[in-house]
C-alpha atoms as a PDB file:
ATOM      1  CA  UNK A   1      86.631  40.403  98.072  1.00  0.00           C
ATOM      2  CA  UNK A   2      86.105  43.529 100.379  1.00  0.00           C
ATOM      3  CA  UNK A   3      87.641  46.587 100.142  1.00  0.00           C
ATOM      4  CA  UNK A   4      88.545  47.825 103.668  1.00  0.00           C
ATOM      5  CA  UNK A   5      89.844  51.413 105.533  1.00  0.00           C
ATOM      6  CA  UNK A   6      91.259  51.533 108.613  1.00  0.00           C
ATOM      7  CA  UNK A   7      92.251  54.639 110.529  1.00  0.00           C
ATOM      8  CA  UNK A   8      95.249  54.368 112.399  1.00  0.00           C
ATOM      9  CA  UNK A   9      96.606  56.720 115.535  1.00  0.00           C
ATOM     10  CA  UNK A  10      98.896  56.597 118.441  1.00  0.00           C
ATOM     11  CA  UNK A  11     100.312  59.547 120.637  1.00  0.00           C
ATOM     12  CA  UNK A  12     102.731  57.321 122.856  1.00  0.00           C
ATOM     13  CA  UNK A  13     106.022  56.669 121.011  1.00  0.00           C
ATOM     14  CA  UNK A  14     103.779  56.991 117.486  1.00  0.00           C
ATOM     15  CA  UNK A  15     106.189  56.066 114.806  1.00  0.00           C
ATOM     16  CA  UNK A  16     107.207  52.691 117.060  1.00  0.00           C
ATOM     17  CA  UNK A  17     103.786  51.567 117.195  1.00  0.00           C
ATOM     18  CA  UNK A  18     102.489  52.683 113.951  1.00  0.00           C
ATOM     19  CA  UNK A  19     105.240  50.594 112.271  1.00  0.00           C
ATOM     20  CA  UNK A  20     104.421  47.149 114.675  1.00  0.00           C
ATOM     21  CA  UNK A  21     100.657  47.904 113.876  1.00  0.00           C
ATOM     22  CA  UNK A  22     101.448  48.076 109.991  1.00  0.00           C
ATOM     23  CA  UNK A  23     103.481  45.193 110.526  1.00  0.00           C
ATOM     24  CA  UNK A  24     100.837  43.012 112.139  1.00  0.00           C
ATOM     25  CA  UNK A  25      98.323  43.877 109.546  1.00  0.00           C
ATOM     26  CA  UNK A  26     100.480  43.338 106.491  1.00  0.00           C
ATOM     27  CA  UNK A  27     101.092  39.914 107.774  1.00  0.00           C
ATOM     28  CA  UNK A  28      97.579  39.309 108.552  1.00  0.00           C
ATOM     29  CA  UNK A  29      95.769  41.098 105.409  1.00  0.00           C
ATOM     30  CA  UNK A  30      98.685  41.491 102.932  1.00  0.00           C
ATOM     31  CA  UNK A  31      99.509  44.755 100.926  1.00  0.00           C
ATOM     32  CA  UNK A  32      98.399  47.822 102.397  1.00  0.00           C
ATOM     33  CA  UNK A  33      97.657  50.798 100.253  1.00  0.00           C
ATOM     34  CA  UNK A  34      98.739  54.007 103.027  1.00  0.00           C
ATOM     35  CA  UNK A  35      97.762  57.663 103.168  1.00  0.00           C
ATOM     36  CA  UNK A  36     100.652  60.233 103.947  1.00  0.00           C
ATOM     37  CA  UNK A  37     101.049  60.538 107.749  1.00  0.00           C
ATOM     38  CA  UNK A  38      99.424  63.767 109.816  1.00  0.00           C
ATOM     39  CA  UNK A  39      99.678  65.378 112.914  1.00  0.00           C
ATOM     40  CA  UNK A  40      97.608  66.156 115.115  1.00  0.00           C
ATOM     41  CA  UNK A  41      96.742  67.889 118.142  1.00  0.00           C
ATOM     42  CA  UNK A  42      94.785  65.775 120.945  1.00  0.00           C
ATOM     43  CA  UNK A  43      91.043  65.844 120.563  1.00  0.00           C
ATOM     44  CA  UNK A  44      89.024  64.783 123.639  1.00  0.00           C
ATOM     45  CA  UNK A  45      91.483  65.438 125.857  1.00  0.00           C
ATOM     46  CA  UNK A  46      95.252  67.465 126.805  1.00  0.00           C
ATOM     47  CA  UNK A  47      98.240  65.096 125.919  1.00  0.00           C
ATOM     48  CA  UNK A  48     100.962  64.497 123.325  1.00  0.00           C
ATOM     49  CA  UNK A  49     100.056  65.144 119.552  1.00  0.00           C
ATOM     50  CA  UNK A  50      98.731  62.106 117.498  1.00  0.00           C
ATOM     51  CA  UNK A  51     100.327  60.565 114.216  1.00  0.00           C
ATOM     52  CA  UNK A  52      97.056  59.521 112.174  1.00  0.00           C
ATOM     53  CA  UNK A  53      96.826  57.686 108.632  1.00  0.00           C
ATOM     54  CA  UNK A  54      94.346  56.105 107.308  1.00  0.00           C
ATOM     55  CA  UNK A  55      95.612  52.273 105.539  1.00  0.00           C
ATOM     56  CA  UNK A  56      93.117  50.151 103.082  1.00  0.00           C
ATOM     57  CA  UNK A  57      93.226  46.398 102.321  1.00  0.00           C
ATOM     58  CA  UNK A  58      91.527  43.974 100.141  1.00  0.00           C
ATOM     59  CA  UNK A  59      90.074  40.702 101.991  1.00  0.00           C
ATOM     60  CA  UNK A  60      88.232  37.804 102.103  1.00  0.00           C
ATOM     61  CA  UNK A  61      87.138  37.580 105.731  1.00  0.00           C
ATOM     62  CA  UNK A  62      84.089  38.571 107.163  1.00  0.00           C
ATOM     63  CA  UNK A  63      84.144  41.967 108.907  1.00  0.00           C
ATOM     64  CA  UNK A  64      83.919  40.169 112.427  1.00  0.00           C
ATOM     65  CA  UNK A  65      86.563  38.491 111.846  1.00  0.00           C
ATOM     66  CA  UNK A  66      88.081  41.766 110.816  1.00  0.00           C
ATOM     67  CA  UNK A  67      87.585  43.572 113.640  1.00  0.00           C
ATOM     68  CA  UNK A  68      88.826  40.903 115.573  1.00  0.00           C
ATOM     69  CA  UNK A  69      92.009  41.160 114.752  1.00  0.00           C
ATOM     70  CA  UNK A  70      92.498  44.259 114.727  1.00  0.00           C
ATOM     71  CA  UNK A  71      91.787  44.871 118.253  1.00  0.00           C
ATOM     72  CA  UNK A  72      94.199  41.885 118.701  1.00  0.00           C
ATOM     73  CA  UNK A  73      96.812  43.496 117.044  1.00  0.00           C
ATOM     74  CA  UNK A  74      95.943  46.746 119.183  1.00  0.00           C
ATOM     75  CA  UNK A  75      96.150  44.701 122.211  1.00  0.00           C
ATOM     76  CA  UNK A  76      99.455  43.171 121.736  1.00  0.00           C
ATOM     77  CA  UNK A  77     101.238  46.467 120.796  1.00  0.00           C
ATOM     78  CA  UNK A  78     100.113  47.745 124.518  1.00  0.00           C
ATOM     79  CA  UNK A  79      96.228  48.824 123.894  1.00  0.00           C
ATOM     80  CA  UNK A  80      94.868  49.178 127.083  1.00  0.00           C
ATOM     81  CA  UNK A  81      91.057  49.678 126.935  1.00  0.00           C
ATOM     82  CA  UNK A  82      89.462  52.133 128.858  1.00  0.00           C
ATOM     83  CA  UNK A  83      85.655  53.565 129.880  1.00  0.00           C
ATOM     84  CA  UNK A  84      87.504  57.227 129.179  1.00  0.00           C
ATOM     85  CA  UNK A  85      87.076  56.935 125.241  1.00  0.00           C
ATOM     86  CA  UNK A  86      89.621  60.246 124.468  1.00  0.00           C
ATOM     87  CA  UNK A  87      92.951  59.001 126.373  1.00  0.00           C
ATOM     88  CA  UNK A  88      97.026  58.570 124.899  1.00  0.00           C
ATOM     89  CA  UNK A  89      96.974  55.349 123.255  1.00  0.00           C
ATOM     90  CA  UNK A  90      99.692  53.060 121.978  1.00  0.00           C
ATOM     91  CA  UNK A  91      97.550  52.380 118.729  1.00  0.00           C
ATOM     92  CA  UNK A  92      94.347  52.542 117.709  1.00  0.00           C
ATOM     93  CA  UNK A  93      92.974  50.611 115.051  1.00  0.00           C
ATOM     94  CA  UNK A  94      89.767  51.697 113.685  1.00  0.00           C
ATOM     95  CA  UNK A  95      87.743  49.494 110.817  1.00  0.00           C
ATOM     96  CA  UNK A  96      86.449  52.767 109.114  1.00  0.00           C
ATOM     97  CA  UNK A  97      84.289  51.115 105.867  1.00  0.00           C
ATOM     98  CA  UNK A  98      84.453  47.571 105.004  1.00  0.00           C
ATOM     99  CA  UNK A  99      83.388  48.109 101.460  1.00  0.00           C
ATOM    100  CA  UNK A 100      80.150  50.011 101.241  1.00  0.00           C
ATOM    101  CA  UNK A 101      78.960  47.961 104.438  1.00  0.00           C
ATOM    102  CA  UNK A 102      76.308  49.195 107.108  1.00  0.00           C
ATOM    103  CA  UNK A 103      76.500  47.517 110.251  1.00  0.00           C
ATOM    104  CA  UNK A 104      76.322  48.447 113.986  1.00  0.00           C
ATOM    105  CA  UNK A 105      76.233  45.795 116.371  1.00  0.00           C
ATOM    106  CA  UNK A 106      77.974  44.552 119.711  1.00  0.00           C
ATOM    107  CA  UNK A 107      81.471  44.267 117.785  1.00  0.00           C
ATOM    108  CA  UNK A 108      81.251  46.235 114.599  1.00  0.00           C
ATOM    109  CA  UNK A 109      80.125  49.678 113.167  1.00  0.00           C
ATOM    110  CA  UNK A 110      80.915  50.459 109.941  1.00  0.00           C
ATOM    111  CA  UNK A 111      80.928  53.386 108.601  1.00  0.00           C
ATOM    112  CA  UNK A 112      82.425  55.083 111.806  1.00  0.00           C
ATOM    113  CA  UNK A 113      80.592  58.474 112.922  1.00  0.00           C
ATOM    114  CA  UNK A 114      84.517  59.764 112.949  1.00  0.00           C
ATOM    115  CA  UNK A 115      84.107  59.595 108.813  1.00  0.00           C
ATOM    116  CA  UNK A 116      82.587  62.715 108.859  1.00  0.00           C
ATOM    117  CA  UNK A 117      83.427  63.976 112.417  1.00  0.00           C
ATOM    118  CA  UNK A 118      87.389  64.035 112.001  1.00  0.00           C
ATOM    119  CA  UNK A 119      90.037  65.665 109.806  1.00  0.00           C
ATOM    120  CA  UNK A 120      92.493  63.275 111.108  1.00  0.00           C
ATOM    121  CA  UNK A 121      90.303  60.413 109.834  1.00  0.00           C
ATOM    122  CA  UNK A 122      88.767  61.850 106.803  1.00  0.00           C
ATOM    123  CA  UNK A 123      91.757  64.061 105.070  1.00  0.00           C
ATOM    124  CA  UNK A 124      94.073  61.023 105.052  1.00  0.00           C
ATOM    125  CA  UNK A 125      90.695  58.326 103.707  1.00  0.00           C
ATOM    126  CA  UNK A 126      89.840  60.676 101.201  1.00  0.00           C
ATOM    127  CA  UNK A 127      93.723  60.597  99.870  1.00  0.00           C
ATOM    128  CA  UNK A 128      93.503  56.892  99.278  1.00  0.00           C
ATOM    129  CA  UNK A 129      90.160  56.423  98.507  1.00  0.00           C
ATOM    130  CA  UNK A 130      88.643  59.612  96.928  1.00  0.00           C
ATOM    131  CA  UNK A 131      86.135  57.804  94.473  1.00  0.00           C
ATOM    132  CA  UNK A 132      84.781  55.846  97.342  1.00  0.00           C
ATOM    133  CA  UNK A 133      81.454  56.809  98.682  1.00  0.00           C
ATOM    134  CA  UNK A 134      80.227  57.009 101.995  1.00  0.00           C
ATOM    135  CA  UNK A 135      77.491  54.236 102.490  1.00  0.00           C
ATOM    136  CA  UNK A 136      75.209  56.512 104.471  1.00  0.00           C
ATOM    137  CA  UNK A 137      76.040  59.816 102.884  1.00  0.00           C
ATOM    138  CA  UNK A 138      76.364  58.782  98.954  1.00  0.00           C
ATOM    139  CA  UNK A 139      78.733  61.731  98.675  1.00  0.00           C
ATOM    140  CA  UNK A 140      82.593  61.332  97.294  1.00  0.00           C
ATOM    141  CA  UNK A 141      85.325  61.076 100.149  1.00  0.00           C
ATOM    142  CA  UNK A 142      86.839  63.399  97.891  1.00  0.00           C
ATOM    143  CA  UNK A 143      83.865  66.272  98.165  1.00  0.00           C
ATOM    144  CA  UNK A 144      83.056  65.387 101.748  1.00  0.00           C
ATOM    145  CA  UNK A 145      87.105  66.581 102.474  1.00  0.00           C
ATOM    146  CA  UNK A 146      86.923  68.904 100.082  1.00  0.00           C
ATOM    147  CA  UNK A 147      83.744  70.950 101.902  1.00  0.00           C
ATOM    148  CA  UNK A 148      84.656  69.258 105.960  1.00  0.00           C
ATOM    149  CA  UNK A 149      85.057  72.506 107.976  1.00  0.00           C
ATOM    150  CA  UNK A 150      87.995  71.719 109.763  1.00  0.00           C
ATOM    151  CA  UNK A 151      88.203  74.702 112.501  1.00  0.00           C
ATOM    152  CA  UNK A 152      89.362  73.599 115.747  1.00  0.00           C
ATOM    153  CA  UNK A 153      91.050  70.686 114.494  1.00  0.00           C
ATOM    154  CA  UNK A 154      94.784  71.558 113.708  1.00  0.00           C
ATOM    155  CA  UNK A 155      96.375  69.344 110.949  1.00  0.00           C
ATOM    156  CA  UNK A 156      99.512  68.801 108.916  1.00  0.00           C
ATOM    157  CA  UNK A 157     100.956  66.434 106.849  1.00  0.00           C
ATOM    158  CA  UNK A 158     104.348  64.871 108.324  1.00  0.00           C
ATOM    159  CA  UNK A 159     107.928  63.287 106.308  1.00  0.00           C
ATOM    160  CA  UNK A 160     108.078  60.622 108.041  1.00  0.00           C
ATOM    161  CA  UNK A 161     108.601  56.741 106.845  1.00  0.00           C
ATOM    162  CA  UNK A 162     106.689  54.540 108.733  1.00  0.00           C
ATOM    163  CA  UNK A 163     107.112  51.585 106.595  1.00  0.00           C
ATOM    164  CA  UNK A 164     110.708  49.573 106.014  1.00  0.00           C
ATOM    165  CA  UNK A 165     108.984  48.677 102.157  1.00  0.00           C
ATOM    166  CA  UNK A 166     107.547  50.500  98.927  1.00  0.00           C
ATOM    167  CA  UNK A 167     104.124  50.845 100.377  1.00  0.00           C
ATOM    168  CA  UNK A 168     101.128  51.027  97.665  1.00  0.00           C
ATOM    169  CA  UNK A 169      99.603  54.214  96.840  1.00  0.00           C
END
């Protein structure tokens, strides 16, 4: 059984997609264990501010099949996919670690560079999962938020429910 982490963010009606995508996934992978939702400001690019959180499953199916579905689940809550990688998105469903996995090929890359990159992807990971250690790094999630040097990246935890259910935590 894996353990997997999957950042989740959307910036065009957030909390509407966020709950489909949580939805999909829960149907798909079963319980979800969530991080707290944050805001954030655009990176990339000027638009809307992004709702990020980071959810974690445990699973049976190979990370291809994985990521698979997750850009399916993307797709049919209005993912377009476009060569301009920082753009408003309905959702986006990144596979983040899939256990302590390293892979990079045509469909997956686990651990994601945005690990260590983003606040909005490593703040709420670190929440859920701060024992875990990065595969390439062998540091703590916990120490790697603790000492990320988040200037320029403007973050805040939100109230907001994005689940109908007691969510696992």
């Amino acid at each position: 059984m894996a353990r997997v982490y999957v950042s989740i963010g959307s910036n065009l009606e957030p909390l509407r997609y966020i709950r489909a995508g949580l939805a999909d996934m829960q149907q798909h992978f079963g319980a979800l264990t969530l991080s707290s939702v944050y805001e954030s400001e655009a990176v990339g690019f000027e638009g809307d501010n992004f709702y990020n959180l980071v959810a974690g499953f445990d699973t049976n199916l190979e990370v291809q099949v994985v990521a698979r579905t997750l850009r399916m689940i993307e797709k049919n809550n209005g993912r377009k996919r476009t060569s301009n990688r920082f753009s408003a998105r309905t959702l986006d469903l990144d596979m983040v670690l899939y256990d302590d996995l390293i892979l990079k090929d045509e469909e997956v890359k686990v651990p994601r560079d945005e690990i260590t990159k983003y606040a909005f992807v490593l703040l709420p990971l670190a929440e859920i999962a701060p024992d875990i250690k990065h595969p390439l790094t062998k540091q703590r999630l916990a120490d790697l938020a603790q000492a990320f040097d988040n200037k320029g990246q403007s973050l805040w935890q939100v109230e907001v429910s994005v689940i109908s259910h007691q969510n696992e935590k």
